[in-house]
PDB file of N, CA and C in Angstrom:
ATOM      1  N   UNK A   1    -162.144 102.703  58.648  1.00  0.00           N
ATOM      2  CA  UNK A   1    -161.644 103.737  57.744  1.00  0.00           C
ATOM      3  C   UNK A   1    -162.808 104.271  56.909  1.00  0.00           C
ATOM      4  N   UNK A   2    -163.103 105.534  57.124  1.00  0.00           N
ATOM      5  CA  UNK A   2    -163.718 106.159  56.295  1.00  0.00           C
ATOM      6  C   UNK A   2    -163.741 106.038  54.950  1.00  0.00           C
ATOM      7  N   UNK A   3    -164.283 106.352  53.690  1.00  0.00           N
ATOM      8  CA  UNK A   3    -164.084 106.761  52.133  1.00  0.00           C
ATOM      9  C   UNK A   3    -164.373 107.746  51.954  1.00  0.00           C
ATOM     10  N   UNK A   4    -163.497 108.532  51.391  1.00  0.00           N
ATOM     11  CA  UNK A   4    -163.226 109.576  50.558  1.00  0.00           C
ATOM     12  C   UNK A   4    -163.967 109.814  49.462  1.00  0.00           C
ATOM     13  N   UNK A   5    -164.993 111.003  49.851  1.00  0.00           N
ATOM     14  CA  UNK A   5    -165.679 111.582  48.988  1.00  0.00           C
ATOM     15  C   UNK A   5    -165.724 112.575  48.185  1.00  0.00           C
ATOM     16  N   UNK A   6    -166.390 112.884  47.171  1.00  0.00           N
ATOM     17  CA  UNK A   6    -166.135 113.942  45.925  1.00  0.00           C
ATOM     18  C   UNK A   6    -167.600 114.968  45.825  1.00  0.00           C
ATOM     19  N   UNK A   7    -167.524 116.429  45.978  1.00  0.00           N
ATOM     20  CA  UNK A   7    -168.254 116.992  45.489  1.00  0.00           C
ATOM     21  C   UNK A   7    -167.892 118.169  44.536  1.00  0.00           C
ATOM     22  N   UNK A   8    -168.723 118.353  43.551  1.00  0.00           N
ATOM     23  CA  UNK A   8    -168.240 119.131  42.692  1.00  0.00           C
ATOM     24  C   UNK A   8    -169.018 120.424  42.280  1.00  0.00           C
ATOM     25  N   UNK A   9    -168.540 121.100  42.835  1.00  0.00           N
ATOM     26  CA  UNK A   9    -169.223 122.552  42.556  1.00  0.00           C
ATOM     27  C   UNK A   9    -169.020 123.812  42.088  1.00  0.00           C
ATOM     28  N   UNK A  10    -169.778 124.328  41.725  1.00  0.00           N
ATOM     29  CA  UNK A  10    -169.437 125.625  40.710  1.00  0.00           C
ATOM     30  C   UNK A  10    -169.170 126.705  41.037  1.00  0.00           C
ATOM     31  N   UNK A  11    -168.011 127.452  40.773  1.00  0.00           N
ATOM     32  CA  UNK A  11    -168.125 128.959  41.221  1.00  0.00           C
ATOM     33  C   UNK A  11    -168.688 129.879  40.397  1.00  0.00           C
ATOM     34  N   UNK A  12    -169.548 130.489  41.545  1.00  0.00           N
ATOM     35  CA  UNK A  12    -170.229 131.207  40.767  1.00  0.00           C
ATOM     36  C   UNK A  12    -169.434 133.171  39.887  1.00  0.00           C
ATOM     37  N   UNK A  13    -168.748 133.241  41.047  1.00  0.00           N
ATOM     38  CA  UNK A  13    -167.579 134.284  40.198  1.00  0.00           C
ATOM     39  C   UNK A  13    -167.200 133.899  39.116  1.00  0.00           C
ATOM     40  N   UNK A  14    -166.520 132.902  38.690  1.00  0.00           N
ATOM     41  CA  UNK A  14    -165.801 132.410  37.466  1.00  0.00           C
ATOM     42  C   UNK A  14    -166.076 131.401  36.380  1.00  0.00           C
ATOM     43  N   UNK A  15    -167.538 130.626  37.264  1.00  0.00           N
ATOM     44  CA  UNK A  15    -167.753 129.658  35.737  1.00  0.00           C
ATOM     45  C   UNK A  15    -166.995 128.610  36.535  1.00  0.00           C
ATOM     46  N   UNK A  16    -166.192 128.382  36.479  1.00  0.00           N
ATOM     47  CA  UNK A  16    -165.233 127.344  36.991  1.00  0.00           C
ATOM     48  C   UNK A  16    -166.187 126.370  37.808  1.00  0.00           C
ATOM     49  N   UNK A  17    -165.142 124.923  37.952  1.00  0.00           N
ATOM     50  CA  UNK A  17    -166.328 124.133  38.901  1.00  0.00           C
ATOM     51  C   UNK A  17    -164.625 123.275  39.264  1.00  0.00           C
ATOM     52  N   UNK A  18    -165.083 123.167  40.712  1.00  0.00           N
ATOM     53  CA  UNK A  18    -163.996 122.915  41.268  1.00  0.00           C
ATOM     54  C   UNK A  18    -164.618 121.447  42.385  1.00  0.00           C
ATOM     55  N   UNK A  19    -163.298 120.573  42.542  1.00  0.00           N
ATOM     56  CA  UNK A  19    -163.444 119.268  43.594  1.00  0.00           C
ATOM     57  C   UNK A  19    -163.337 119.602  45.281  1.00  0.00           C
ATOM     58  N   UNK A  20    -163.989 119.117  45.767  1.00  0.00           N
ATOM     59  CA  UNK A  20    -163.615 119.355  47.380  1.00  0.00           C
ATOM     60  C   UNK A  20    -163.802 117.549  47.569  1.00  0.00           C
ATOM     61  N   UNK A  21    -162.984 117.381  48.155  1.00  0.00           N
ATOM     62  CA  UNK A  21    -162.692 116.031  49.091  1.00  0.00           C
ATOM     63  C   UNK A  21    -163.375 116.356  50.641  1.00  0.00           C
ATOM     64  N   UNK A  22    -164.181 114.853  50.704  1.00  0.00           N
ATOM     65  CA  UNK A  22    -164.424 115.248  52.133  1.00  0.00           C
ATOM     66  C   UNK A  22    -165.104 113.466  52.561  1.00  0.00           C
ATOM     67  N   UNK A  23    -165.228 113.328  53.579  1.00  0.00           N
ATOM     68  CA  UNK A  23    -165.642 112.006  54.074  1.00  0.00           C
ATOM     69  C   UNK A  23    -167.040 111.622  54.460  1.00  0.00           C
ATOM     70  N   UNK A  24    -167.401 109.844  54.251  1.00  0.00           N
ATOM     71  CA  UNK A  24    -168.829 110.275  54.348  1.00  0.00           C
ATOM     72  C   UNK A  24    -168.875 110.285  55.924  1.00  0.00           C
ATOM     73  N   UNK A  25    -170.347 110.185  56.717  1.00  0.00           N
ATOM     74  CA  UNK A  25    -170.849 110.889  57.718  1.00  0.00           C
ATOM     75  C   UNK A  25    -171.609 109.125  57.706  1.00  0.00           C
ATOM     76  N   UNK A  26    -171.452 109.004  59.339  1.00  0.00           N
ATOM     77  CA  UNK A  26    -172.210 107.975  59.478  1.00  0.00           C
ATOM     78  C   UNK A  26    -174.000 107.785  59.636  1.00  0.00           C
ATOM     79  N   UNK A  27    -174.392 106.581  58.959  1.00  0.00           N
ATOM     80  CA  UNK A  27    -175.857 106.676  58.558  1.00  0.00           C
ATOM     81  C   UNK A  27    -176.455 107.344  59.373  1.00  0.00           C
ATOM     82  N   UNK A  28    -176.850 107.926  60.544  1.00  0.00           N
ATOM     83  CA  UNK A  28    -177.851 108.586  61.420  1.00  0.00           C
ATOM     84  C   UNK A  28    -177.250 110.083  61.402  1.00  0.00           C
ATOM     85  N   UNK A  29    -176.479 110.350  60.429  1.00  0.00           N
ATOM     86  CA  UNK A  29    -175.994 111.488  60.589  1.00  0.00           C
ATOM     87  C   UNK A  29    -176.819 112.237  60.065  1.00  0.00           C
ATOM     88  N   UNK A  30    -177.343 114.013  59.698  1.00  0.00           N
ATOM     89  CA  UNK A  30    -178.109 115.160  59.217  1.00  0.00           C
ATOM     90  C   UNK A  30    -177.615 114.971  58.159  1.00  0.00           C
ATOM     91  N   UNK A  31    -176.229 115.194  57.562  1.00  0.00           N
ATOM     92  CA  UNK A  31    -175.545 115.336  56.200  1.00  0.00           C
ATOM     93  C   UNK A  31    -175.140 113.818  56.084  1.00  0.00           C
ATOM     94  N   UNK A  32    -175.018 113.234  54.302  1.00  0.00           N
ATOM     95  CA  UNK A  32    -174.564 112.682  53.767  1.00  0.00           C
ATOM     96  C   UNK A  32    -172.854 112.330  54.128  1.00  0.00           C
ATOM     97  N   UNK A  33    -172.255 113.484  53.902  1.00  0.00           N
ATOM     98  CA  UNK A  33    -170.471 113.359  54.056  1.00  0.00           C
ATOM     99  C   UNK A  33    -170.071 114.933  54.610  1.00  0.00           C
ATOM    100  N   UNK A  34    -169.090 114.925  54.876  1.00  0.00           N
ATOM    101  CA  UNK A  34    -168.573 116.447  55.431  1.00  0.00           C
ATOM    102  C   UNK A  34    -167.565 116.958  54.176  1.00  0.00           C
ATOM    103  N   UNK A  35    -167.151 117.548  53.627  1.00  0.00           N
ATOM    104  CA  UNK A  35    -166.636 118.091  52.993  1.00  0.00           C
ATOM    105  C   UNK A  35    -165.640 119.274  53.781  1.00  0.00           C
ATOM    106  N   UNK A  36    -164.457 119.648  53.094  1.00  0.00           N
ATOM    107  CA  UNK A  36    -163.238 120.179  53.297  1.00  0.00           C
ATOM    108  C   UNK A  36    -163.683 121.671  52.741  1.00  0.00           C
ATOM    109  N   UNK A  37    -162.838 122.685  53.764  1.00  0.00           N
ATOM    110  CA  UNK A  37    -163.437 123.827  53.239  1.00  0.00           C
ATOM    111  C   UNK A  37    -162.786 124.754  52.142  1.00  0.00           C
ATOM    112  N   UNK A  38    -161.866 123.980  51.750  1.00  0.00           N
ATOM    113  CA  UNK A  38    -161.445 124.464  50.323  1.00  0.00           C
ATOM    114  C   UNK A  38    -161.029 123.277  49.557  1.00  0.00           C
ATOM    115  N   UNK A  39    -161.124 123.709  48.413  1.00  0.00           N
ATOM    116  CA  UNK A  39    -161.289 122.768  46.451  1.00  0.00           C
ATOM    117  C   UNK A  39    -159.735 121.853  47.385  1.00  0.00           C
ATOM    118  N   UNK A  40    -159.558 121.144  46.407  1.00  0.00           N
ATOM    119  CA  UNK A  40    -158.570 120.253  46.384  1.00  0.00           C
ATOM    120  C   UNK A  40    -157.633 121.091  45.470  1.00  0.00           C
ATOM    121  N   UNK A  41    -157.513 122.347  44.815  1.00  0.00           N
ATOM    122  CA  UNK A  41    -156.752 123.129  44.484  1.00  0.00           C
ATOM    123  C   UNK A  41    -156.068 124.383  45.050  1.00  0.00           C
ATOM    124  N   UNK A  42    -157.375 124.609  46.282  1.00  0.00           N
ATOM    125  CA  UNK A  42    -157.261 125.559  47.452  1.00  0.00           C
ATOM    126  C   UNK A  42    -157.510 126.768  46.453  1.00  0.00           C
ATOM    127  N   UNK A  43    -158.367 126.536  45.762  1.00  0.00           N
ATOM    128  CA  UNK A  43    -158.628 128.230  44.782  1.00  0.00           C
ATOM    129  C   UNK A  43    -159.700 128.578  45.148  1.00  0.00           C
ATOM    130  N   UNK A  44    -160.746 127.781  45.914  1.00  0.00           N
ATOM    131  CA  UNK A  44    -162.399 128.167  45.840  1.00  0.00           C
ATOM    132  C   UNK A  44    -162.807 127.459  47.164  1.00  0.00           C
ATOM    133  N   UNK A  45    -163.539 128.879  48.016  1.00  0.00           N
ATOM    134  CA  UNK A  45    -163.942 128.451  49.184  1.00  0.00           C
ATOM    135  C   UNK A  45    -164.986 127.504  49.352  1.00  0.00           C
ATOM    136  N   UNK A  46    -165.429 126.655  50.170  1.00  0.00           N
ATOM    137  CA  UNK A  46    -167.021 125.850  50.130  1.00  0.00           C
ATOM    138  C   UNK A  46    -167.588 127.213  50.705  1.00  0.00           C
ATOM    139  N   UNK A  47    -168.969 126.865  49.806  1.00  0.00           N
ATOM    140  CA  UNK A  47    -169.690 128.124  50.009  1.00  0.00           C
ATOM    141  C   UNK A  47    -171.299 127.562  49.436  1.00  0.00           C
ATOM    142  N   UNK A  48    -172.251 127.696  50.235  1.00  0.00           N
ATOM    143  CA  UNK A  48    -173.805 126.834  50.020  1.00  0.00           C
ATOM    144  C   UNK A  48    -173.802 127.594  48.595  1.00  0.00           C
ATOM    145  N   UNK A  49    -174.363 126.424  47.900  1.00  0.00           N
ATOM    146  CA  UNK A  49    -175.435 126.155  46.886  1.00  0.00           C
ATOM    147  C   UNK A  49    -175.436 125.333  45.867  1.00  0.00           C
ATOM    148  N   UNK A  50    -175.086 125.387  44.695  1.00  0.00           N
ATOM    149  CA  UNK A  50    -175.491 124.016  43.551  1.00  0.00           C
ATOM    150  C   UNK A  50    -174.259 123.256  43.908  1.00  0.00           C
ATOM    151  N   UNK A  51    -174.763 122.187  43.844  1.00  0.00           N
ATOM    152  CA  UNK A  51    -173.899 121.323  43.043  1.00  0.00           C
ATOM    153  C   UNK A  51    -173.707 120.401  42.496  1.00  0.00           C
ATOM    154  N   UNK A  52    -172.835 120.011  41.266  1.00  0.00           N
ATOM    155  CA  UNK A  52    -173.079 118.825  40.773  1.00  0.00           C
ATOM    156  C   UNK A  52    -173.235 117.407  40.552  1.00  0.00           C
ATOM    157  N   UNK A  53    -171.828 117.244  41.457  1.00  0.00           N
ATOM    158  CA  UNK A  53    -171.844 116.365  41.850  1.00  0.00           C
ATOM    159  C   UNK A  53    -171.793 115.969  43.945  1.00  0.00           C
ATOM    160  N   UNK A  54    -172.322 115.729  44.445  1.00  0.00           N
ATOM    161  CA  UNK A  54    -172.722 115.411  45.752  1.00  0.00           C
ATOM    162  C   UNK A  54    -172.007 114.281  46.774  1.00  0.00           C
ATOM    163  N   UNK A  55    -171.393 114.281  47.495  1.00  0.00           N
ATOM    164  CA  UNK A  55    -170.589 113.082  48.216  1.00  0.00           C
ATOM    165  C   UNK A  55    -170.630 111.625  47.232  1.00  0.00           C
ATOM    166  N   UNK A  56    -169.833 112.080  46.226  1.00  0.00           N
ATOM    167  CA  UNK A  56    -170.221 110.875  45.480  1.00  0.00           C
ATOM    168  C   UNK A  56    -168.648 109.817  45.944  1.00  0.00           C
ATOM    169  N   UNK A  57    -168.996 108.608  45.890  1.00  0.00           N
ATOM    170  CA  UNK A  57    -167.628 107.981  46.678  1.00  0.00           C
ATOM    171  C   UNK A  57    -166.695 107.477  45.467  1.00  0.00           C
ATOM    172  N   UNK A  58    -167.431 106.839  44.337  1.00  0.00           N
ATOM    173  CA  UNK A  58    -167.037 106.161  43.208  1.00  0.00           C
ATOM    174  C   UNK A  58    -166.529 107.416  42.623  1.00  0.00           C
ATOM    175  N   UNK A  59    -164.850 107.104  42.353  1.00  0.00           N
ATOM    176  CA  UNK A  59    -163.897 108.215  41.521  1.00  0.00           C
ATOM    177  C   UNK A  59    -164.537 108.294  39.856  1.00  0.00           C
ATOM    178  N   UNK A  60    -164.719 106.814  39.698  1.00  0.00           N
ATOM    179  CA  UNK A  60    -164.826 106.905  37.934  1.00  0.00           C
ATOM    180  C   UNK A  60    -166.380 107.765  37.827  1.00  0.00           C
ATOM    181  N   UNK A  61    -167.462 107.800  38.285  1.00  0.00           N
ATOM    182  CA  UNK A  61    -168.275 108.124  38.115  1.00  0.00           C
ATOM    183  C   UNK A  61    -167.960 110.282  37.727  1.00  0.00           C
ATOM    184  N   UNK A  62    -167.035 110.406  39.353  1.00  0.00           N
ATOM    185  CA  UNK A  62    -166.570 111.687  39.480  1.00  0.00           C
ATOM    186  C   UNK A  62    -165.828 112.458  37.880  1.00  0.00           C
ATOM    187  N   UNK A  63    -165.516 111.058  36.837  1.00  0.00           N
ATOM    188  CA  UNK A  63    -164.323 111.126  36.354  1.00  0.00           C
ATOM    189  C   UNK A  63    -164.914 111.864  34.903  1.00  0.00           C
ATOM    190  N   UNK A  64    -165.732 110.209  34.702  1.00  0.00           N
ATOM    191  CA  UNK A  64    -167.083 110.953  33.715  1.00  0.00           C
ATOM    192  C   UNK A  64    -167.552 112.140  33.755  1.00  0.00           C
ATOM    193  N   UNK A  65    -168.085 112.294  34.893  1.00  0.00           N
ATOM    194  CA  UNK A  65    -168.762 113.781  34.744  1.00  0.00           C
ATOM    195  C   UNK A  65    -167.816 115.089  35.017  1.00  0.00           C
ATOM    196  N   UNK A  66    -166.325 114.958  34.966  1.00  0.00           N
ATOM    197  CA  UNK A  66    -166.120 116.419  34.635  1.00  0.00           C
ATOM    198  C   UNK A  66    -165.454 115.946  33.253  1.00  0.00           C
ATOM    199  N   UNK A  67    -165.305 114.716  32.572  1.00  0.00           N
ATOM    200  CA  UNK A  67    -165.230 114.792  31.230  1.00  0.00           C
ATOM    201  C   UNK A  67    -165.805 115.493  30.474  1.00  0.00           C
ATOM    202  N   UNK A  68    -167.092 115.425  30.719  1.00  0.00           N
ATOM    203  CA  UNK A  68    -168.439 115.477  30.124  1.00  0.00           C
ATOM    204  C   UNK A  68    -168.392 117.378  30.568  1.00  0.00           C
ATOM    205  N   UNK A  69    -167.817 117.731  31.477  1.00  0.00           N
ATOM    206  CA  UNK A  69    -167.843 119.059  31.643  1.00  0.00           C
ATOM    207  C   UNK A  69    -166.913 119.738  31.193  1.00  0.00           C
ATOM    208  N   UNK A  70    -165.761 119.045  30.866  1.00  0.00           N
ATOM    209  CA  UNK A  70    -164.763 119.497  29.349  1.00  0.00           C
ATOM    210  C   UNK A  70    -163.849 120.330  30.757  1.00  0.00           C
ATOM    211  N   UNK A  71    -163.102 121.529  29.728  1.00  0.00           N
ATOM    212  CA  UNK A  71    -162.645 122.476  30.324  1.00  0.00           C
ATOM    213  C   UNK A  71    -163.222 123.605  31.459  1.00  0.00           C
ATOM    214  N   UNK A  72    -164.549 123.688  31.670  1.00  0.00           N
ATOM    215  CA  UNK A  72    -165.479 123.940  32.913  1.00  0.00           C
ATOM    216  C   UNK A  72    -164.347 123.789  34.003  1.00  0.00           C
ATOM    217  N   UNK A  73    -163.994 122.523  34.309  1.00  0.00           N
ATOM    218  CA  UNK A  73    -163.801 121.864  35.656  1.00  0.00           C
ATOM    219  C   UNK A  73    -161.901 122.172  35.686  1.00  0.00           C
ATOM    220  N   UNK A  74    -161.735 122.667  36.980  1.00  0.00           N
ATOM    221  CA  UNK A  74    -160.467 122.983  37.589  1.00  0.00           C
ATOM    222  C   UNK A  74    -159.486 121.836  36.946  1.00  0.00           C
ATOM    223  N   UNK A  75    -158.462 122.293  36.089  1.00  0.00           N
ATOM    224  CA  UNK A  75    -157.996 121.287  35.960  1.00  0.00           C
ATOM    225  C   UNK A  75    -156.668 120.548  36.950  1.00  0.00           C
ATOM    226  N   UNK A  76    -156.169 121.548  37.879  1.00  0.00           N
ATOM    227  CA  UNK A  76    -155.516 120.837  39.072  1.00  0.00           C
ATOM    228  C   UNK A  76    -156.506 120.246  39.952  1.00  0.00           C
ATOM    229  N   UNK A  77    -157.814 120.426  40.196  1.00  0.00           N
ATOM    230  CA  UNK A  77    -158.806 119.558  40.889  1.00  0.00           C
ATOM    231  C   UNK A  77    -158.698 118.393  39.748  1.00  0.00           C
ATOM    232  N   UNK A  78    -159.360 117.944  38.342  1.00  0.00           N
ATOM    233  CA  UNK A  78    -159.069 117.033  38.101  1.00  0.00           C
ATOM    234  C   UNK A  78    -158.216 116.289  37.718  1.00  0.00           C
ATOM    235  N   UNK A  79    -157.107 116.712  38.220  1.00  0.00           N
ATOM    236  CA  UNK A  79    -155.585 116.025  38.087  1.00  0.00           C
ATOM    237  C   UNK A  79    -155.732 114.911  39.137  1.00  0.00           C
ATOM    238  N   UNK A  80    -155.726 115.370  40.059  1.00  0.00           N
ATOM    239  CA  UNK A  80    -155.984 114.581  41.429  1.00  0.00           C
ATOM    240  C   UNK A  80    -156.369 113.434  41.225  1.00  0.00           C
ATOM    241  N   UNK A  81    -158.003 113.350  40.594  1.00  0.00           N
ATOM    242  CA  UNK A  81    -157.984 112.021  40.399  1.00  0.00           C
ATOM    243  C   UNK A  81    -157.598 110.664  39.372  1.00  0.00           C
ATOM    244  N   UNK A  82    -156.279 111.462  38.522  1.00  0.00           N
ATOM    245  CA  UNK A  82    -155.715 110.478  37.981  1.00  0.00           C
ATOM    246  C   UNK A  82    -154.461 110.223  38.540  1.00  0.00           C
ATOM    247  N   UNK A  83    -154.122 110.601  39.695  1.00  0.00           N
ATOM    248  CA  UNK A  83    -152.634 110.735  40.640  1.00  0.00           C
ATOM    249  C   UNK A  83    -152.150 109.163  40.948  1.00  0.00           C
ATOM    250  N   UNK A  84    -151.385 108.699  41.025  1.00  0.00           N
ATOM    251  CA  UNK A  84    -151.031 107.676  41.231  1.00  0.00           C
ATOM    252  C   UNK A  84    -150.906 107.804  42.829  1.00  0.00           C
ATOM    253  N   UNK A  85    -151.741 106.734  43.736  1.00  0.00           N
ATOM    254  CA  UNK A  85    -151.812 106.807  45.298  1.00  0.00           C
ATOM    255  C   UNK A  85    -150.500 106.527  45.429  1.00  0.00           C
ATOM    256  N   UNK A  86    -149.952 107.178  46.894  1.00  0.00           N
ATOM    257  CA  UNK A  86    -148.959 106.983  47.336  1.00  0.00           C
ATOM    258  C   UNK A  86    -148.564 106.372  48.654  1.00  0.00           C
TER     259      UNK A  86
END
């Protein structure tokens, strides 16, 4: 089983910074993890360039840093990761 990864990136239209879920990529792979081609809100396409946070696997780490990014960050993307698994 794979783990479920987090990248977090900014749109550049709106300021906004939104979550994409995506899985990592095994070690001999080119990329780190693959990522999903829309936010975990489905508002913002993946589209190359910054971002903040990078196939990161650890949620709390993810959790901190859109704290720390306040209202910036999608807040139905960071709903998600306080969801109770089902």
């Amino acid at each position: 089983m794979s783990k479920t990864t987090y990248t977090l990136k900014k749109n550049t239209n709106t300021g906004q910074f939104h979550l994409f879920e995506g899985k990592l990529n095994p070690p001999n792979s080119k990329n780190k993890c693959t990522s999903e081609s829309f936010s975990i809100c489905e508002k913002m396409k993946w589209v190359s360039g910054s971002k903040d946070i990078s196939c990161e696997v650890d949620e709390s780490i993810v959790r901190v840093k859109c704290a720390q990014l306040g209202r910036a960050v999608c807040g139905i993307c960071v709903s998600h990761l306080y969801a109770d698994p089902e």
